[in-house]
C-alpha atoms as a PDB file:
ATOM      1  CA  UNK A   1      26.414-173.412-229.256  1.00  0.00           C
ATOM      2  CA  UNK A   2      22.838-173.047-229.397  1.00  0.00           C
ATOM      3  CA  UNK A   3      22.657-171.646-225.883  1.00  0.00           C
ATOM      4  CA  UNK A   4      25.177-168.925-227.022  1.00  0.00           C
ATOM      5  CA  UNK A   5      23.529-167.983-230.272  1.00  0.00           C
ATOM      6  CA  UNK A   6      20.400-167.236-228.042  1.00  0.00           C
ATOM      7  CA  UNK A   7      22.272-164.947-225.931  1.00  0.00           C
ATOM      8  CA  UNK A   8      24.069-163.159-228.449  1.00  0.00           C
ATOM      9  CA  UNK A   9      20.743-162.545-230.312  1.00  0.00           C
ATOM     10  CA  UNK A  10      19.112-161.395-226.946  1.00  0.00           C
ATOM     11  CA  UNK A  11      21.772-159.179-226.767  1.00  0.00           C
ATOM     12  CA  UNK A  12      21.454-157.573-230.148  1.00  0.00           C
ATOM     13  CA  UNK A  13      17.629-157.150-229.412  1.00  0.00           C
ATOM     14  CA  UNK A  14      18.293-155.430-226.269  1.00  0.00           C
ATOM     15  CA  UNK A  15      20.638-152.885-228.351  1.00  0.00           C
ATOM     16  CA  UNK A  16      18.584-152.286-230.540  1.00  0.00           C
ATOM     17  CA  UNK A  17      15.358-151.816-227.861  1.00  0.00           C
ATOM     18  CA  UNK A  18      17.387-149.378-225.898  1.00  0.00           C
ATOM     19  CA  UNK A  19      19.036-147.333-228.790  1.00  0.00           C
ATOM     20  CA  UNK A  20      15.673-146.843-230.253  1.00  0.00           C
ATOM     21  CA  UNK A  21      14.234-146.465-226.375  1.00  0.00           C
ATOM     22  CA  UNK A  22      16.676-143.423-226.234  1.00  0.00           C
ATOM     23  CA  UNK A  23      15.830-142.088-229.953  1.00  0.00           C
ATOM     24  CA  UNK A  24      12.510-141.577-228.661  1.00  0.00           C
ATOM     25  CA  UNK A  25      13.221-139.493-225.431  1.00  0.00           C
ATOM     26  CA  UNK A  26      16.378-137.564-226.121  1.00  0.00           C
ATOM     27  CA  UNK A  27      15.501-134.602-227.538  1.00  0.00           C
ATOM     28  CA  UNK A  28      17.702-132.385-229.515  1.00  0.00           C
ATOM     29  CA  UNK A  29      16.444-128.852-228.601  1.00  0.00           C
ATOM     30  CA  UNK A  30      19.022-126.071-228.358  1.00  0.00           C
ATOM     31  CA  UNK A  31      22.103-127.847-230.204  1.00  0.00           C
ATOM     32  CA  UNK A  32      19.978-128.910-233.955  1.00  0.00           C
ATOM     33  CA  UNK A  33      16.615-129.704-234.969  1.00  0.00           C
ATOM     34  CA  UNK A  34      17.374-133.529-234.740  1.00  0.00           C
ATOM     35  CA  UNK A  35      17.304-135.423-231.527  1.00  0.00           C
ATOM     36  CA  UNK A  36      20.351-136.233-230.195  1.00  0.00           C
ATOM     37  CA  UNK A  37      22.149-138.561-227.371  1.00  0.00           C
ATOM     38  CA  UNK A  38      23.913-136.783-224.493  1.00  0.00           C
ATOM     39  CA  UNK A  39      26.970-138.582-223.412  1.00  0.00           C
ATOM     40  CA  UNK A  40      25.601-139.760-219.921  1.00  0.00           C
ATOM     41  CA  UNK A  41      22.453-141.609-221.563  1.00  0.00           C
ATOM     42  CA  UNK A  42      24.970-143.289-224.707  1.00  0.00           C
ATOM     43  CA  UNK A  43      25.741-146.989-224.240  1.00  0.00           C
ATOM     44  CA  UNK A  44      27.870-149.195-226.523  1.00  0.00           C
ATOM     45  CA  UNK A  45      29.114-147.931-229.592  1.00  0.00           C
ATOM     46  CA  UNK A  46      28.226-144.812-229.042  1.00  0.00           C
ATOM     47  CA  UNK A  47      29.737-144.175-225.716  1.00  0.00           C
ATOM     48  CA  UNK A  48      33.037-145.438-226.940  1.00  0.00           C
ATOM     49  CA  UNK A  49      33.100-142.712-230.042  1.00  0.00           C
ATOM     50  CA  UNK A  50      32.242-140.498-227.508  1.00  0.00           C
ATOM     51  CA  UNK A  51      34.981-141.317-225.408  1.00  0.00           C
ATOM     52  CA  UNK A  52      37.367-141.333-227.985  1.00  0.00           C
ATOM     53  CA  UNK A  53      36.856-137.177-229.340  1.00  0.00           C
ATOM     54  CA  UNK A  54      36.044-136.094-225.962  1.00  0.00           C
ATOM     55  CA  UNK A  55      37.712-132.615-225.194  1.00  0.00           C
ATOM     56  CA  UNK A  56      39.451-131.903-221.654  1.00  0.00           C
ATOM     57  CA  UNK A  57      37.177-131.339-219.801  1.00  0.00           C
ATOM     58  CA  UNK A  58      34.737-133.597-221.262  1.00  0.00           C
ATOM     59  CA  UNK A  59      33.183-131.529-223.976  1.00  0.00           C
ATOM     60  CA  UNK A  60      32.126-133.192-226.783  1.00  0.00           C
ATOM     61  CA  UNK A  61      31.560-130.628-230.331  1.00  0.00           C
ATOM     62  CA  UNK A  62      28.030-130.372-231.244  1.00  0.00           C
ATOM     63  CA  UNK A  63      28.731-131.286-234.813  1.00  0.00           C
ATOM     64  CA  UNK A  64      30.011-134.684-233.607  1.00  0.00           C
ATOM     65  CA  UNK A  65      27.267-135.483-231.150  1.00  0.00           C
ATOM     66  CA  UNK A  66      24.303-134.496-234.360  1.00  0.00           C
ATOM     67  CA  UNK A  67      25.782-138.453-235.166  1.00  0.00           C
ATOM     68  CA  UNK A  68      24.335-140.012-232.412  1.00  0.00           C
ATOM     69  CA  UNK A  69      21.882-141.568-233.053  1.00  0.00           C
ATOM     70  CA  UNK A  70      24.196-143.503-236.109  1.00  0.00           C
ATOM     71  CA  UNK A  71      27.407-143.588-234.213  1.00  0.00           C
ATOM     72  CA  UNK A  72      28.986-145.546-237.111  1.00  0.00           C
ATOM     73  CA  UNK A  73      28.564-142.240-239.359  1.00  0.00           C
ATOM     74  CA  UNK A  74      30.620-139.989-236.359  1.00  0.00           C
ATOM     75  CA  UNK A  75      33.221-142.830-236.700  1.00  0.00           C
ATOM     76  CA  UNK A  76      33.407-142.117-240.395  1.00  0.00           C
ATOM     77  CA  UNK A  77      33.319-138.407-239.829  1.00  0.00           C
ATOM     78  CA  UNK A  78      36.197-138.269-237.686  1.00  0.00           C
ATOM     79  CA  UNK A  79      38.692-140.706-239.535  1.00  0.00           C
ATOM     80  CA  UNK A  80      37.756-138.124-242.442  1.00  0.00           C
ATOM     81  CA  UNK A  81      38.556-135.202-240.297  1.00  0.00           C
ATOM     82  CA  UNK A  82      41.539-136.556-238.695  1.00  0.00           C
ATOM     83  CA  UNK A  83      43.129-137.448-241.814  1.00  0.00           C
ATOM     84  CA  UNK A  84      42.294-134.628-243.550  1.00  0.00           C
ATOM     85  CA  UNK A  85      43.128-132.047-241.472  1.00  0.00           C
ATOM     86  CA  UNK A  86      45.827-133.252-238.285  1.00  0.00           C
ATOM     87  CA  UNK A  87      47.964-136.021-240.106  1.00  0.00           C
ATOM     88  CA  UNK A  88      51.539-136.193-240.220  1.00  0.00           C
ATOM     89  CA  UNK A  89      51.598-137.201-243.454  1.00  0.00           C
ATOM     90  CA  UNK A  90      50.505-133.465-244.415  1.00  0.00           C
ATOM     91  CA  UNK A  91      53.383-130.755-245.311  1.00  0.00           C
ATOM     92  CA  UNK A  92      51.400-127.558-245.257  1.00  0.00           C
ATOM     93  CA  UNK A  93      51.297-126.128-241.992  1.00  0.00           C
ATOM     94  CA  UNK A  94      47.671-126.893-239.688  1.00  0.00           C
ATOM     95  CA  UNK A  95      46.876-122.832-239.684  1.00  0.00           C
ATOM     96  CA  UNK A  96      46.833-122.696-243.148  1.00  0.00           C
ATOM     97  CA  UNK A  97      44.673-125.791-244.014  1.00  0.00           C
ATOM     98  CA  UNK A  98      42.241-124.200-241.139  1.00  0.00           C
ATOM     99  CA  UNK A  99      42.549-121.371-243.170  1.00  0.00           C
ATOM    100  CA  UNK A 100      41.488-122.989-245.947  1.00  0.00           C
ATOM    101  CA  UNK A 101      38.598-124.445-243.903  1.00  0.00           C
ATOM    102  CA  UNK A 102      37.234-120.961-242.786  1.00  0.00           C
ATOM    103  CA  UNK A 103      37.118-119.587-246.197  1.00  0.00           C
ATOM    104  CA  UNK A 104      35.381-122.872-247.405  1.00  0.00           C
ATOM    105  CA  UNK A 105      32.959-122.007-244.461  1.00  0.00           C
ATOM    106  CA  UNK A 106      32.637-118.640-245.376  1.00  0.00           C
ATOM    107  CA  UNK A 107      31.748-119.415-248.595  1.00  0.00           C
ATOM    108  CA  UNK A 108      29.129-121.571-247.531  1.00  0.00           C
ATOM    109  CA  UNK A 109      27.829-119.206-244.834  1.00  0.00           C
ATOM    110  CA  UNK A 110      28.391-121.736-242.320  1.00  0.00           C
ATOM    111  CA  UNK A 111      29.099-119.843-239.120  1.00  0.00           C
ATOM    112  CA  UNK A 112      29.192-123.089-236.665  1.00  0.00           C
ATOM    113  CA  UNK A 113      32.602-124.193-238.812  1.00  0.00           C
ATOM    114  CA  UNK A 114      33.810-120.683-239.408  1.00  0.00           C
ATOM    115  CA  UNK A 115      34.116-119.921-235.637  1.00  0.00           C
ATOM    116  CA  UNK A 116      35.675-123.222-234.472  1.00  0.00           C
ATOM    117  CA  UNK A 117      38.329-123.479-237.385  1.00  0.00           C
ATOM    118  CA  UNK A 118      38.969-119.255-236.848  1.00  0.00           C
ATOM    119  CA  UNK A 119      39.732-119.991-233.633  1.00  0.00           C
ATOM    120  CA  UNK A 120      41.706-123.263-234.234  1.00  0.00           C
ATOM    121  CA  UNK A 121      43.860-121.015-236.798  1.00  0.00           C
ATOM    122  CA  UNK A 122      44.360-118.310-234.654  1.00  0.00           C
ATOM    123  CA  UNK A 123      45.565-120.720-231.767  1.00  0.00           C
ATOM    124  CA  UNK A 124      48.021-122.296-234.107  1.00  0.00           C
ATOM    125  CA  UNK A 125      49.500-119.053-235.565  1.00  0.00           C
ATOM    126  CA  UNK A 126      49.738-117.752-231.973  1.00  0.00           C
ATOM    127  CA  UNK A 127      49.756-114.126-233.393  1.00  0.00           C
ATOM    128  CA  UNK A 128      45.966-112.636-232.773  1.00  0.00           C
ATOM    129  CA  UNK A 129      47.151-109.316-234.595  1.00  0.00           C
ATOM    130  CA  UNK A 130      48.073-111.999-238.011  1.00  0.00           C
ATOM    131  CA  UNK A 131      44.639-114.106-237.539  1.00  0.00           C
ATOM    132  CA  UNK A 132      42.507-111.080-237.129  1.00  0.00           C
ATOM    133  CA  UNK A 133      43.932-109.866-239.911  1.00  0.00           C
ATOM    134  CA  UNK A 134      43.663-113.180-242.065  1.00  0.00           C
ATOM    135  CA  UNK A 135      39.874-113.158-241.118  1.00  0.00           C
ATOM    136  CA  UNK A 136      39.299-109.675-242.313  1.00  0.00           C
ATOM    137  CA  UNK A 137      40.608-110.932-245.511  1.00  0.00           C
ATOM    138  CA  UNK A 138      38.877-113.799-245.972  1.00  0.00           C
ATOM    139  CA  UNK A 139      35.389-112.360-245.062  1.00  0.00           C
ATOM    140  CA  UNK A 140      36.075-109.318-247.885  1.00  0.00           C
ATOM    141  CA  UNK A 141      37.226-112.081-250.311  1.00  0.00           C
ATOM    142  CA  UNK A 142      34.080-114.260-249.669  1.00  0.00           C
ATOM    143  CA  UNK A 143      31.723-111.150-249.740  1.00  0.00           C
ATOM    144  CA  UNK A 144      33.096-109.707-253.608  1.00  0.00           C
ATOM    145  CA  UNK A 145      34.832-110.012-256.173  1.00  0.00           C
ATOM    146  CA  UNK A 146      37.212-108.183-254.996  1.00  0.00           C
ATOM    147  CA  UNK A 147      41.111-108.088-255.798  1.00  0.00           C
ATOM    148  CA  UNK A 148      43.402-109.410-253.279  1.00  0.00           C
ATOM    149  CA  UNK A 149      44.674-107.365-251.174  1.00  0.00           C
ATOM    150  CA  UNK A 150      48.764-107.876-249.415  1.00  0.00           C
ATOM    151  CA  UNK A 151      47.405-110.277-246.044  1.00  0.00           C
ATOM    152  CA  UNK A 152      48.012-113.457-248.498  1.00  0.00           C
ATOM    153  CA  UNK A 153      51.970-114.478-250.344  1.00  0.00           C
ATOM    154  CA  UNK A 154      51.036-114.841-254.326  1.00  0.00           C
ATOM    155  CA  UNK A 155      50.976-118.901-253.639  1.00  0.00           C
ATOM    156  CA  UNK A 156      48.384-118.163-250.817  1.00  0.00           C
ATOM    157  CA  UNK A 157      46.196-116.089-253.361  1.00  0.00           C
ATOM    158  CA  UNK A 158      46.420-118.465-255.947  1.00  0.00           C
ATOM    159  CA  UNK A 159      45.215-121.599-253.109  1.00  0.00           C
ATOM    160  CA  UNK A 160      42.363-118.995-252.618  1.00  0.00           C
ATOM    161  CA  UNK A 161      41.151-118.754-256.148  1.00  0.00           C
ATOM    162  CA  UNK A 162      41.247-122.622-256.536  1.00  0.00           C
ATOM    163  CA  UNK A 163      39.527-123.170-253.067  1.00  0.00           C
ATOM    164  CA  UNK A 164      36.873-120.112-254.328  1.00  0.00           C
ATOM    165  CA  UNK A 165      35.749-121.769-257.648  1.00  0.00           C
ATOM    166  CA  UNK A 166      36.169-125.129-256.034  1.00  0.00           C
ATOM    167  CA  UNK A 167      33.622-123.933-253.289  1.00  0.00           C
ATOM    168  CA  UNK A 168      31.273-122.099-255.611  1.00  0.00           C
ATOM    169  CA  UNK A 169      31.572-123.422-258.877  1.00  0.00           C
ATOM    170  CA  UNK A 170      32.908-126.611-259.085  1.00  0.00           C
ATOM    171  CA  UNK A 171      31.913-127.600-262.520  1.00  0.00           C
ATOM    172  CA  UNK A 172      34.140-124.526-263.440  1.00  0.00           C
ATOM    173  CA  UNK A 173      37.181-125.752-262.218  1.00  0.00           C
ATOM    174  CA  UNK A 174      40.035-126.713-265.288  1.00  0.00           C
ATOM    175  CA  UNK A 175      43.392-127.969-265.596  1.00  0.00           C
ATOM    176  CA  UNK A 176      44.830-124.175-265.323  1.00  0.00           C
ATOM    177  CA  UNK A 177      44.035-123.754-261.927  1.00  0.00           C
ATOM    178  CA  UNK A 178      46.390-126.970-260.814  1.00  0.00           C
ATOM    179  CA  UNK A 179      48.993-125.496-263.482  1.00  0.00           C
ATOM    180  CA  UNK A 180      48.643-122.041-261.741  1.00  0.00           C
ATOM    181  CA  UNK A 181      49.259-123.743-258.162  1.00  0.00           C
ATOM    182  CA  UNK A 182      52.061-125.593-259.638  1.00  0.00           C
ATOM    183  CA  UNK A 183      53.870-122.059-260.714  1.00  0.00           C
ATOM    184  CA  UNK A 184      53.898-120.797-257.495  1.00  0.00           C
ATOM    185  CA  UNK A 185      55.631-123.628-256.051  1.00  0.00           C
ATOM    186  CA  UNK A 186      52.283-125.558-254.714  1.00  0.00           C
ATOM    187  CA  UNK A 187      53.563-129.375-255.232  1.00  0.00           C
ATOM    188  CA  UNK A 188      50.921-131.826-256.390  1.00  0.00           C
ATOM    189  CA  UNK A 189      50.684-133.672-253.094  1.00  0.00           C
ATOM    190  CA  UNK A 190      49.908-130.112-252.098  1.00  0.00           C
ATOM    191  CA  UNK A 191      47.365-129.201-254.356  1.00  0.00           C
ATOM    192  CA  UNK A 192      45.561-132.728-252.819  1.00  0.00           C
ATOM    193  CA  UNK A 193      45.672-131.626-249.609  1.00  0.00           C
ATOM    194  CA  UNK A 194      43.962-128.330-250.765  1.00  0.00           C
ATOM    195  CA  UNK A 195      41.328-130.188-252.264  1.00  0.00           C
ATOM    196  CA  UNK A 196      40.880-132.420-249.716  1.00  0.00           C
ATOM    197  CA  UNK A 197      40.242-130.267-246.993  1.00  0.00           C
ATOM    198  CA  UNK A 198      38.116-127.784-249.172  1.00  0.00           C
ATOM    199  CA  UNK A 199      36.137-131.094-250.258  1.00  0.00           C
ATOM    200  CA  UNK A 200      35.714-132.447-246.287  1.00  0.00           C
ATOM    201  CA  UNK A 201      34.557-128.376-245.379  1.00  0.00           C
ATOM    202  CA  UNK A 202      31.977-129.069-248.204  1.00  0.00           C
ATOM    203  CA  UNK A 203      30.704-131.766-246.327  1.00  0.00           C
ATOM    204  CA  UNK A 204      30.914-130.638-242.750  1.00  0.00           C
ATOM    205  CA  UNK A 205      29.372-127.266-243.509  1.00  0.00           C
ATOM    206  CA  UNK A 206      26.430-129.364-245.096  1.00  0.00           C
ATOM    207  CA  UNK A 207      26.176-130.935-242.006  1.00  0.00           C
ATOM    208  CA  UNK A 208      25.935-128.542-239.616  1.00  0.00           C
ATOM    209  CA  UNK A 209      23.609-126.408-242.309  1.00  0.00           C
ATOM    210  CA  UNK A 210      21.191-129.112-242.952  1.00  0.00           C
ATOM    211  CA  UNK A 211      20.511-130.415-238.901  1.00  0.00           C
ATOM    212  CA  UNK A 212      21.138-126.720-237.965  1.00  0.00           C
ATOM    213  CA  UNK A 213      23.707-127.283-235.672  1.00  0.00           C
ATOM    214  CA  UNK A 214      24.233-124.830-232.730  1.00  0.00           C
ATOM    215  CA  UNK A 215      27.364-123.231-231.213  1.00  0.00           C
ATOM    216  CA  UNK A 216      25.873-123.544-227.423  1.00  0.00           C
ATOM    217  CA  UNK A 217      28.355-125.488-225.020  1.00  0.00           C
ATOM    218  CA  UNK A 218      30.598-126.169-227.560  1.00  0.00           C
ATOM    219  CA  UNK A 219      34.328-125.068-226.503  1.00  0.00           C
ATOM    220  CA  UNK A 220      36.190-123.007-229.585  1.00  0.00           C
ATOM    221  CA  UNK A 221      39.361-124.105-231.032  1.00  0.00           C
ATOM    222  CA  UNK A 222      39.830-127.224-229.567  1.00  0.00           C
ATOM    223  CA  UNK A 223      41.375-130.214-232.406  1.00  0.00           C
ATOM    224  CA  UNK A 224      42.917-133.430-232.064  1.00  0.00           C
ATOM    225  CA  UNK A 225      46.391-132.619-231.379  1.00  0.00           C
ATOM    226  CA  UNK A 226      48.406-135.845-232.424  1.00  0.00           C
ATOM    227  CA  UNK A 227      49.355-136.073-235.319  1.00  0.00           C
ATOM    228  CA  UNK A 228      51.724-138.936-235.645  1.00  0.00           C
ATOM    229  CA  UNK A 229      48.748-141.169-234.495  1.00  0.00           C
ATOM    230  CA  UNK A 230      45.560-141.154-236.806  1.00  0.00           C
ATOM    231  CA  UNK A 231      43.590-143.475-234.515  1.00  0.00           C
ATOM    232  CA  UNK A 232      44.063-140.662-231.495  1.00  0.00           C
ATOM    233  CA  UNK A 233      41.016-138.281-231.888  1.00  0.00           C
ATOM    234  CA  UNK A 234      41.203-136.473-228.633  1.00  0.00           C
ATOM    235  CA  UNK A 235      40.938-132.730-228.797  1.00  0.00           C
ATOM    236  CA  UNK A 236      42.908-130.552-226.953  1.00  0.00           C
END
């Protein structure tokens, strides 16, 4: 017993002697101004999370790789993410929660998210004509104050408005706005997903923002495609 307490602690020290071994050399330049661990160099934790979100052809999203060096945070990230955004359990369709994300990006200025959730929408609708015209919208919403113009139904507007003071001013948000979602047919399981996925944009755009995350090598559009399974994070 002893014997194996000795080699489990050796273990541990050798973890923690090569994770900080590889904190010290990998350098970050050219994706965020925080060092990060490239896939080849990960061990342990790490390169299973890795494994786990890795895109077709290998490619593993900037934003997710800015976790590295705390791979239990990435693990948090994308259970967040995945359940958030691609669960079964949703009933609004996937364009229009990465809709929703966009604008929340938008509003934040953060144009890492607003370029891979554009392009996740715009695969989704399968119409470029409709997404190009949904971004042109959202961008003159997020620039003024501006009336709406005919791109969005009333129930889409009214999502919008809620999403828009949620974003901006969320000290300013009342029980009116959930009682104007509910009169255009928004159900309150609904109106949580709204928030949800306006709330997780809040955090991912702060992410990206605040290690200045880069778009280079990252593939666009790519999501986890499964929905029925939350534990399956590949993207596709």
């Amino acid at each position: 017993m002893f014997l194996l307490f000795q080699l489990q602690h050796y273990l541990q020290l050798v973890t923690i002697a090569t994770v900080t071994y590889l904190e010290n050399r990998t350098s970050g330049e050219g994706m965020s101004w925080i060092k990060t661990i490239a896939y080849d160099e990960s061990i342990g934790p790490l390169r299973s999370a890795y494994r786990r979100i890795m895109g077709p052809d290998g490619q593993v999203d900037n934003i997710m790789a800015l976790h590295s060096l705390r791979p239990h945070t990435m693990d948090g990230h994308m259970r967040l993410y995945k359940n958030v955004l691609h669960h079964s359990g949703n009933t609004l369709p996937k364009w229009w929660l990465e809709t929703i994300g966009t604008y929340v990006s938008l509003l934040n200025m953060c144009n890492y998210c607003v370029e891979h959730h554009y392009h996740g929408l715009r695969r989704l609708l399968g119409d470029d004509d409709r997404a190009h015209a949904i971004r042109k919208e959202l961008e003159r919403l997020a620039g003024s104050d501006a009336a709406p113009g005919t791109t969005f139904s009333p129930a889409e507007i009214e999502t919008l408005r809620y999403v828009y003071i949620l974003t901006r001013t969320p000290y300013k948000v009342t029980e009116e706005q959930i009682r104007a979602l509910r009169s255009n047919g928004i159900t309150d399981g609904e109106i949580l997903e709204i928030n949800q996925v306006s709330a997780y944009f809040a955090y991912a755009n702060r992410t990206v923002l605040g290690l200045g995350c880069t778009l280079d090598g990252d593939i666009l559009g790519l999501s986890p495609g499964d929905s029925a399974e939350p534990d399956n994070w590949a993207h596709g």
